[in-house]
PDB file of N, CA and C in Angstrom:
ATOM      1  N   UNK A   1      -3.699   3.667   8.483  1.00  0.00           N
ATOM      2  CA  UNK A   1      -4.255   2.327   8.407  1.00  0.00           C
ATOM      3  C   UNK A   1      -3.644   1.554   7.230  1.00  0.00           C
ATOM      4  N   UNK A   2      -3.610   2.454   5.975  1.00  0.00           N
ATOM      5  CA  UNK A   2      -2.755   1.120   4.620  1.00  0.00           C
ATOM      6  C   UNK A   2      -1.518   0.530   5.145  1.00  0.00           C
ATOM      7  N   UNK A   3      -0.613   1.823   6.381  1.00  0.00           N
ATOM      8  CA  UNK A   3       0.769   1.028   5.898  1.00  0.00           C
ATOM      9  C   UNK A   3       0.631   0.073   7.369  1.00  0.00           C
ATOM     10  N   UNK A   4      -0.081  -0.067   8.008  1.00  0.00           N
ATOM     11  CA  UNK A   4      -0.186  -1.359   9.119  1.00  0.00           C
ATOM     12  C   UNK A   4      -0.653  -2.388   8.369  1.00  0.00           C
ATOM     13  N   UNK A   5      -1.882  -1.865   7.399  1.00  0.00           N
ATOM     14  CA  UNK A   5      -2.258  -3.045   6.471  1.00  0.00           C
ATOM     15  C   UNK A   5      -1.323  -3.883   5.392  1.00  0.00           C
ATOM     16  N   UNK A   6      -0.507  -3.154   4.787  1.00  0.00           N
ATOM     17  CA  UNK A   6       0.519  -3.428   4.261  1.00  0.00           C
ATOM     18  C   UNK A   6       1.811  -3.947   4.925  1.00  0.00           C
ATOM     19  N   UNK A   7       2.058  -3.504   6.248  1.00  0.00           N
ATOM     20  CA  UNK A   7       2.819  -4.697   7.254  1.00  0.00           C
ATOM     21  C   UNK A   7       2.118  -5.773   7.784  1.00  0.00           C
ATOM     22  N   UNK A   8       0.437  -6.632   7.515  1.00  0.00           N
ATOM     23  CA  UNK A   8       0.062  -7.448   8.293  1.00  0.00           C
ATOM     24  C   UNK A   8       0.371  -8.229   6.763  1.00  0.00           C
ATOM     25  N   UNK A   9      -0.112  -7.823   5.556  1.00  0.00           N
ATOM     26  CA  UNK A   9      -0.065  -7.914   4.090  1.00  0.00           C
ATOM     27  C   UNK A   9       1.343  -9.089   3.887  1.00  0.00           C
ATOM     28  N   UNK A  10       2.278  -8.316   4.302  1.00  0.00           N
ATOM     29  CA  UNK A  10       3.718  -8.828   4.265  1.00  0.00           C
ATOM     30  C   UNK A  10       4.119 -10.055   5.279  1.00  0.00           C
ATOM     31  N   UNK A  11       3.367 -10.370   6.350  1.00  0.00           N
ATOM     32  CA  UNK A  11       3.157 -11.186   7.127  1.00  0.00           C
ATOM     33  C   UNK A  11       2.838 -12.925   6.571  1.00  0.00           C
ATOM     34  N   UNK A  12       1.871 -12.689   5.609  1.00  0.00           N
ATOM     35  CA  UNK A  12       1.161 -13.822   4.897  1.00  0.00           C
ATOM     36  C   UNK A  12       2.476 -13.944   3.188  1.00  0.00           C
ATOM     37  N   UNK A  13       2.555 -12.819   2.424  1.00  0.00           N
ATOM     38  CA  UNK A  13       2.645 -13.442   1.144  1.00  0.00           C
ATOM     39  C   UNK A  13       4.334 -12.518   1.070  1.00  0.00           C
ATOM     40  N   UNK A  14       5.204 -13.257   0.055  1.00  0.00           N
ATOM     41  CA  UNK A  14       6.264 -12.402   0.315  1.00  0.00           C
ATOM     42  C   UNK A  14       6.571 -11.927  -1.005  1.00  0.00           C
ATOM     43  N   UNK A  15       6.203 -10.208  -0.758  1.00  0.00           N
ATOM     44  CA  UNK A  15       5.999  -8.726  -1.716  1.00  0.00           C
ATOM     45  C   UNK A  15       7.036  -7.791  -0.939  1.00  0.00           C
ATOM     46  N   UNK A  16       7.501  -6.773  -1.232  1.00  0.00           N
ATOM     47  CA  UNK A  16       7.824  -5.594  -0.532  1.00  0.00           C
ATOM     48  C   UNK A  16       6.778  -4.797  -0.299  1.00  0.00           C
ATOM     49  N   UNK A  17       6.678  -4.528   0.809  1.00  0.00           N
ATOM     50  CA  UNK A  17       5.636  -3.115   1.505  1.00  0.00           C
ATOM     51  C   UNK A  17       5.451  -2.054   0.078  1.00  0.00           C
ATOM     52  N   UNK A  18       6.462  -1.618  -0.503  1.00  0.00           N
ATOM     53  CA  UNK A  18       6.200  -0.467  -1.511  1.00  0.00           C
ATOM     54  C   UNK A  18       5.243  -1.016  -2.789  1.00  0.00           C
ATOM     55  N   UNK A  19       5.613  -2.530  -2.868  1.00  0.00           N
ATOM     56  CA  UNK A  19       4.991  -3.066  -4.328  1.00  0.00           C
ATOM     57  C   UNK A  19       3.403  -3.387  -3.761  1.00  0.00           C
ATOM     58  N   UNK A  20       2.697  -2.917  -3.085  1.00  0.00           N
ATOM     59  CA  UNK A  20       1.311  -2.804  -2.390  1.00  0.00           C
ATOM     60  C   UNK A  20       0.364  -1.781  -2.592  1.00  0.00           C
ATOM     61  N   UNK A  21      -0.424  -1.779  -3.409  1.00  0.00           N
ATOM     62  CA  UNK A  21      -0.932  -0.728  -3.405  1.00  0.00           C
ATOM     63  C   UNK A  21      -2.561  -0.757  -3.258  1.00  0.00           C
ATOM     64  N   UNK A  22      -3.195   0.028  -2.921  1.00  0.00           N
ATOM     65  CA  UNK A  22      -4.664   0.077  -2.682  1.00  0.00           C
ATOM     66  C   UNK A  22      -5.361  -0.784  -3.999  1.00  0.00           C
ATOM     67  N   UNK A  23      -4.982  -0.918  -5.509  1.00  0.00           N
ATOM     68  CA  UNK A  23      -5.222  -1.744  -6.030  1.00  0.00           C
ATOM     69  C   UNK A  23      -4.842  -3.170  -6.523  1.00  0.00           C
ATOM     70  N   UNK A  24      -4.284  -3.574  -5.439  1.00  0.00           N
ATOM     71  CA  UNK A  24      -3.067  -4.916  -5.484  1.00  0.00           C
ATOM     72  C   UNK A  24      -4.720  -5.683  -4.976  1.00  0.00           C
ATOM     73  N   UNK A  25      -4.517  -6.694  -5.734  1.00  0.00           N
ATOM     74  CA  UNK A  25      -5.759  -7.414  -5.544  1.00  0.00           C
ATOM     75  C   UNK A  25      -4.798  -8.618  -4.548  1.00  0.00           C
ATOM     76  N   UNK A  26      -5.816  -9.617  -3.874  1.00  0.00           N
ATOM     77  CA  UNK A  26      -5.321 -10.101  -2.834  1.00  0.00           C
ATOM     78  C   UNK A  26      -4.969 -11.411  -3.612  1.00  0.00           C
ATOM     79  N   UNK A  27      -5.576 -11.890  -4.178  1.00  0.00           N
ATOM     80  CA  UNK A  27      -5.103 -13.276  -4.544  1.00  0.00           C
ATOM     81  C   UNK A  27      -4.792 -13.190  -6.076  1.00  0.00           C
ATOM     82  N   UNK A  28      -4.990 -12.364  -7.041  1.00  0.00           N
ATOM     83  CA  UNK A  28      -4.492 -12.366  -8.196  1.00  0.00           C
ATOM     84  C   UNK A  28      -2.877 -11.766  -8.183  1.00  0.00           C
ATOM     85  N   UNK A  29      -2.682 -10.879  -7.890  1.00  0.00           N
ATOM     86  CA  UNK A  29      -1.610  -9.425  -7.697  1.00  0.00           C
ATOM     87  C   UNK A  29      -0.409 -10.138  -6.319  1.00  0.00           C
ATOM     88  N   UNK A  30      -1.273 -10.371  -4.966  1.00  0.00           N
ATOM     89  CA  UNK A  30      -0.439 -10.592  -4.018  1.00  0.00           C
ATOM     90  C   UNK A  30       0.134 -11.842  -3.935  1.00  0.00           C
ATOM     91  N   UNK A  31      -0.432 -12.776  -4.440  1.00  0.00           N
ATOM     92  CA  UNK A  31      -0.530 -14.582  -3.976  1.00  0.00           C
ATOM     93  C   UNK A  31      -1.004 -14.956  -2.631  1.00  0.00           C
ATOM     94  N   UNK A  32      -2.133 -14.650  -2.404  1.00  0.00           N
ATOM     95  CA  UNK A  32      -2.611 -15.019  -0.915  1.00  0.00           C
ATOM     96  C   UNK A  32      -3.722 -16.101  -1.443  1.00  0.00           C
ATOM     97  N   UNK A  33      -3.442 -17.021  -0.777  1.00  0.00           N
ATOM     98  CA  UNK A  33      -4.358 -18.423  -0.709  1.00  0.00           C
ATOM     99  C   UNK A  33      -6.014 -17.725   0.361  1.00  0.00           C
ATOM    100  N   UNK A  34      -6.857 -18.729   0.057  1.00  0.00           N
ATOM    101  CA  UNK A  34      -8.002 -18.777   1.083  1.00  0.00           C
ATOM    102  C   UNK A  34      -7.431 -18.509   2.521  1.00  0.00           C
ATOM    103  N   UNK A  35      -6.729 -19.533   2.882  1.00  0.00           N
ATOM    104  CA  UNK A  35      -6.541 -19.600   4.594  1.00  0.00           C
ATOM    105  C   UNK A  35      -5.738 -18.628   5.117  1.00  0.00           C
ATOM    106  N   UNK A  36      -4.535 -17.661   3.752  1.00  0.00           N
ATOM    107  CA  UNK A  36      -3.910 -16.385   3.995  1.00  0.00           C
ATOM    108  C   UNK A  36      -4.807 -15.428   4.500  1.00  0.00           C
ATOM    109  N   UNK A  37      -5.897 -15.926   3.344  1.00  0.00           N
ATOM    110  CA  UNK A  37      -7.025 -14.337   3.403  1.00  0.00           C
ATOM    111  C   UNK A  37      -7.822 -14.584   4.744  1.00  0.00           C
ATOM    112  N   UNK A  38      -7.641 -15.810   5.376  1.00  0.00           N
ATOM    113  CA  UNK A  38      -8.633 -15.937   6.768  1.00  0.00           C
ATOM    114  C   UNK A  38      -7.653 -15.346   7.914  1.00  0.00           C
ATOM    115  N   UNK A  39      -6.774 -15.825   7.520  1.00  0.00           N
ATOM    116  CA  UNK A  39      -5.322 -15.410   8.950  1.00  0.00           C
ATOM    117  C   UNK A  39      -5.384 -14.003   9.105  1.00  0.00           C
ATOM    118  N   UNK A  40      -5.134 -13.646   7.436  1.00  0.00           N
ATOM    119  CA  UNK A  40      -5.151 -11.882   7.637  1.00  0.00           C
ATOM    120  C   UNK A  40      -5.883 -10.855   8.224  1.00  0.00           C
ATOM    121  N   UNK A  41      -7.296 -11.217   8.193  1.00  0.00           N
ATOM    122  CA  UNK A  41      -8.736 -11.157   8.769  1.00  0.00           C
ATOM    123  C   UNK A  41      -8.295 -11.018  10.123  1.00  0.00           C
ATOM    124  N   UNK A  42      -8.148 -12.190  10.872  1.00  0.00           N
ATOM    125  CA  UNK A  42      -7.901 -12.277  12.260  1.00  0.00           C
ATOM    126  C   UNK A  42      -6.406 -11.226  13.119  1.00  0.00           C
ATOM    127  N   UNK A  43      -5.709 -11.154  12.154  1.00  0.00           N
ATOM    128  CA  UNK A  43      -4.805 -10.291  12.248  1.00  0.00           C
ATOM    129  C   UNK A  43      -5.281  -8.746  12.243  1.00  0.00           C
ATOM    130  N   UNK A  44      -5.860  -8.567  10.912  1.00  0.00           N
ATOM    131  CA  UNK A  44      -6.893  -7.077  10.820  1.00  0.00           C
ATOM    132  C   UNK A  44      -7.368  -6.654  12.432  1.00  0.00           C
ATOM    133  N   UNK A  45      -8.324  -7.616  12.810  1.00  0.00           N
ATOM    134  CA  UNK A  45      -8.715  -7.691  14.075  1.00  0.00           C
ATOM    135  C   UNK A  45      -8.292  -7.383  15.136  1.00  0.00           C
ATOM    136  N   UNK A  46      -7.398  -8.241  15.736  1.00  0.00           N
ATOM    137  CA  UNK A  46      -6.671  -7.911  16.615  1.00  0.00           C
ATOM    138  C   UNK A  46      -5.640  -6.195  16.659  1.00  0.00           C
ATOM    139  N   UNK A  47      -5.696  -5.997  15.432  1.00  0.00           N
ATOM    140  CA  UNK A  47      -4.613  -4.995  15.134  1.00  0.00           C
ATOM    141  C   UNK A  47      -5.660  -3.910  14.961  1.00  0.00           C
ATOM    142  N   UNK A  48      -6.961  -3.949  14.925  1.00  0.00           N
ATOM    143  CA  UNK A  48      -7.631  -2.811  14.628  1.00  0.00           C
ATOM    144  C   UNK A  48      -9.129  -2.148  15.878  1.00  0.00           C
ATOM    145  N   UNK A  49      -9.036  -3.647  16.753  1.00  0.00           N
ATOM    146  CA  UNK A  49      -9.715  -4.032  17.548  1.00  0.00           C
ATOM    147  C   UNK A  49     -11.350  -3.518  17.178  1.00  0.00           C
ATOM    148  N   UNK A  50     -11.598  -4.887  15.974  1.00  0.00           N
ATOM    149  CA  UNK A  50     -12.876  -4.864  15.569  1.00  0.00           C
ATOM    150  C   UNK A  50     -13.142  -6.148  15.103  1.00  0.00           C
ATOM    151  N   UNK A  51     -14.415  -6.153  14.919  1.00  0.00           N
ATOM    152  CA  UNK A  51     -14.904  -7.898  14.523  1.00  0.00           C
ATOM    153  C   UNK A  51     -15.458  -7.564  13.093  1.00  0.00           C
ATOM    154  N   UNK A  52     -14.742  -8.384  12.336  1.00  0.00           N
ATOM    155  CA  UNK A  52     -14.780  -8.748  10.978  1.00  0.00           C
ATOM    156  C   UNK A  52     -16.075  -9.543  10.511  1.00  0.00           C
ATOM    157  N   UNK A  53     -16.945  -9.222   9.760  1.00  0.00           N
ATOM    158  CA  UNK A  53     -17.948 -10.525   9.013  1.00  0.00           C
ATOM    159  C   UNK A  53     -17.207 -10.756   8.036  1.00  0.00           C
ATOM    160  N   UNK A  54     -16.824 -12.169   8.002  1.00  0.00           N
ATOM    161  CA  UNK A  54     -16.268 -12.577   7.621  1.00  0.00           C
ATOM    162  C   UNK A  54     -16.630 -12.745   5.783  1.00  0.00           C
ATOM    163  N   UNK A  55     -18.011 -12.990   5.957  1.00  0.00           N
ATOM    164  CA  UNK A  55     -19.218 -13.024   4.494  1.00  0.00           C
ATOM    165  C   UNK A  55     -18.720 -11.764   3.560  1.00  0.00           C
ATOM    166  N   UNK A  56     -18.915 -10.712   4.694  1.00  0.00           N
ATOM    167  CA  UNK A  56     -18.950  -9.318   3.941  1.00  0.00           C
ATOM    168  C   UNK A  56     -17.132  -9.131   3.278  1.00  0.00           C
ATOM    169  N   UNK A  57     -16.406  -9.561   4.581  1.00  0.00           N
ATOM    170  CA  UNK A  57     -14.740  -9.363   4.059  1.00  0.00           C
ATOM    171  C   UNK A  57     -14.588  -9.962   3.138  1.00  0.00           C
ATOM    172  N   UNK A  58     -15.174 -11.033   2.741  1.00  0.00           N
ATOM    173  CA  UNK A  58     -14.475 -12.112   1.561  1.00  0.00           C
ATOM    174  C   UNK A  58     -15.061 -11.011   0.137  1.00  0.00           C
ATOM    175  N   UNK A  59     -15.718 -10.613  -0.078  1.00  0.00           N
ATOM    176  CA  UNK A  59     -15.835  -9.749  -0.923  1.00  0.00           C
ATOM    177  C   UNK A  59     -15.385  -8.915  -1.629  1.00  0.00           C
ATOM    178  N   UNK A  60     -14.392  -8.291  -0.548  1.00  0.00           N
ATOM    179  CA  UNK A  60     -13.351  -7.581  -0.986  1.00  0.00           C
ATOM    180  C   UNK A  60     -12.423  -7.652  -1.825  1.00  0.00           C
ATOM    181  N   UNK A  61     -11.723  -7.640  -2.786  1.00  0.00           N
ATOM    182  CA  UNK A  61     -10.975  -8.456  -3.730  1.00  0.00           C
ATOM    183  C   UNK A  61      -9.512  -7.394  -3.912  1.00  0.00           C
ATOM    184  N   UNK A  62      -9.417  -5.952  -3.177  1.00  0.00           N
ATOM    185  CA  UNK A  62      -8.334  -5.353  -3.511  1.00  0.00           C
ATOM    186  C   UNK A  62      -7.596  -4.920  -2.030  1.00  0.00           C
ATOM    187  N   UNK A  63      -6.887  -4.690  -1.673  1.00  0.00           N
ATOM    188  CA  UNK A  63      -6.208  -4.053  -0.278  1.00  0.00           C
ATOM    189  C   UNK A  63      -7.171  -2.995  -0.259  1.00  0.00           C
ATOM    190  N   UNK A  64      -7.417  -2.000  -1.503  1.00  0.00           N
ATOM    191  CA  UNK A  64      -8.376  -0.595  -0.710  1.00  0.00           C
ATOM    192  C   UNK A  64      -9.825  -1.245  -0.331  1.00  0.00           C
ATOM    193  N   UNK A  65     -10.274  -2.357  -1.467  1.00  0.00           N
ATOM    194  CA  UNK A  65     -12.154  -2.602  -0.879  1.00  0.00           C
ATOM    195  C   UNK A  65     -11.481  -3.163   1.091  1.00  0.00           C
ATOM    196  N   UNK A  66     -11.174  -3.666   1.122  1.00  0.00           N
ATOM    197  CA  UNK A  66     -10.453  -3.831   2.450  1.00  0.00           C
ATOM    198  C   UNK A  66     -10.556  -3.225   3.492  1.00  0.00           C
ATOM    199  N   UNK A  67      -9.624  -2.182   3.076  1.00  0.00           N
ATOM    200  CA  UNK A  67      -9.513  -0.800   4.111  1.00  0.00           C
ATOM    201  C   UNK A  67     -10.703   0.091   3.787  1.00  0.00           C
ATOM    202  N   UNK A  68     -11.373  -0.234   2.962  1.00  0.00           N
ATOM    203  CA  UNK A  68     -12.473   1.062   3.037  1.00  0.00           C
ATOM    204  C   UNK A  68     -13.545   0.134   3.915  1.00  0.00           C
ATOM    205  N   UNK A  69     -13.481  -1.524   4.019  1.00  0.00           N
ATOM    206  CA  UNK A  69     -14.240  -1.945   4.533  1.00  0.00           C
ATOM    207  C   UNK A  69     -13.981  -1.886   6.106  1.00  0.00           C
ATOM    208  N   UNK A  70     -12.769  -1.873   6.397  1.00  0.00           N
ATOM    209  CA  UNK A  70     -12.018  -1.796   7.672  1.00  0.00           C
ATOM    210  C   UNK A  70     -12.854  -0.170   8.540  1.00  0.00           C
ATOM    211  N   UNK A  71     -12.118   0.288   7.088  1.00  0.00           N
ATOM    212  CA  UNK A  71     -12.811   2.061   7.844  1.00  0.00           C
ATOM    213  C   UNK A  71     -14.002   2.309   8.119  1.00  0.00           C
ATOM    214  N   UNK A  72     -15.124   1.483   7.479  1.00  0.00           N
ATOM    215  CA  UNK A  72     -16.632   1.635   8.250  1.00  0.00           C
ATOM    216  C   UNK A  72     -16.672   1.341   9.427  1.00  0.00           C
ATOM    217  N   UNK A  73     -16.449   0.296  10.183  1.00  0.00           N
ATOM    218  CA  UNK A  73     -15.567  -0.510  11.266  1.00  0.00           C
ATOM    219  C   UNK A  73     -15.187   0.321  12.147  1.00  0.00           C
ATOM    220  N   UNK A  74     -14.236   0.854  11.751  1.00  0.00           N
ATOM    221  CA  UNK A  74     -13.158   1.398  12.812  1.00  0.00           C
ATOM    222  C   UNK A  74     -14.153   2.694  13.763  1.00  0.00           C
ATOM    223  N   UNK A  75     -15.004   3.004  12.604  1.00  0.00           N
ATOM    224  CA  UNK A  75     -15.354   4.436  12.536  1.00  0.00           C
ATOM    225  C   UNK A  75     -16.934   4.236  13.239  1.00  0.00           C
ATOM    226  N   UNK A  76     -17.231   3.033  13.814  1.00  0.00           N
ATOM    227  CA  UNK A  76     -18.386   2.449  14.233  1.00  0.00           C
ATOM    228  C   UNK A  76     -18.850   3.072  15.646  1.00  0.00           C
TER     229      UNK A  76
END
């Protein structure tokens, strides 16, 4: 799941896949704007085939709170 997350990651802000790490924060660390962090969401989605709250995702502030939020999800 990180390194799909880390190819949807690379989609929005431009990093190399390796410079990503479970503590790369999304908008301090990566440069992802608000409407990055909404696109990415919808991308998550489709790519993970689950529905995002959107309330609860914005919370997240690192690639791992993310994927650990993803993995409750997935694992539903």
């Amino acid at each position: 799941m990180f390194e799909k997350m880390k190819e949807i990651v690379c989609e929005y802000v431009e990093v190399e896949p390796e410079e990503i790490t479970e503590e790369s924060r999304f908008i301090e660390d990566l440069g992802f704007n608000s409407y990055d962090v909404m696109c990415m969401m919808g991308d998550a989605e489709d790519n993970f085939d689950i529905e995002i709250d959107q309330e609860e995702a914005v919370k997240c502030k690192t690639v791992g709170d993310f994927l650990e939020y993803l993995g409750g999800l997935v694992n539903e």
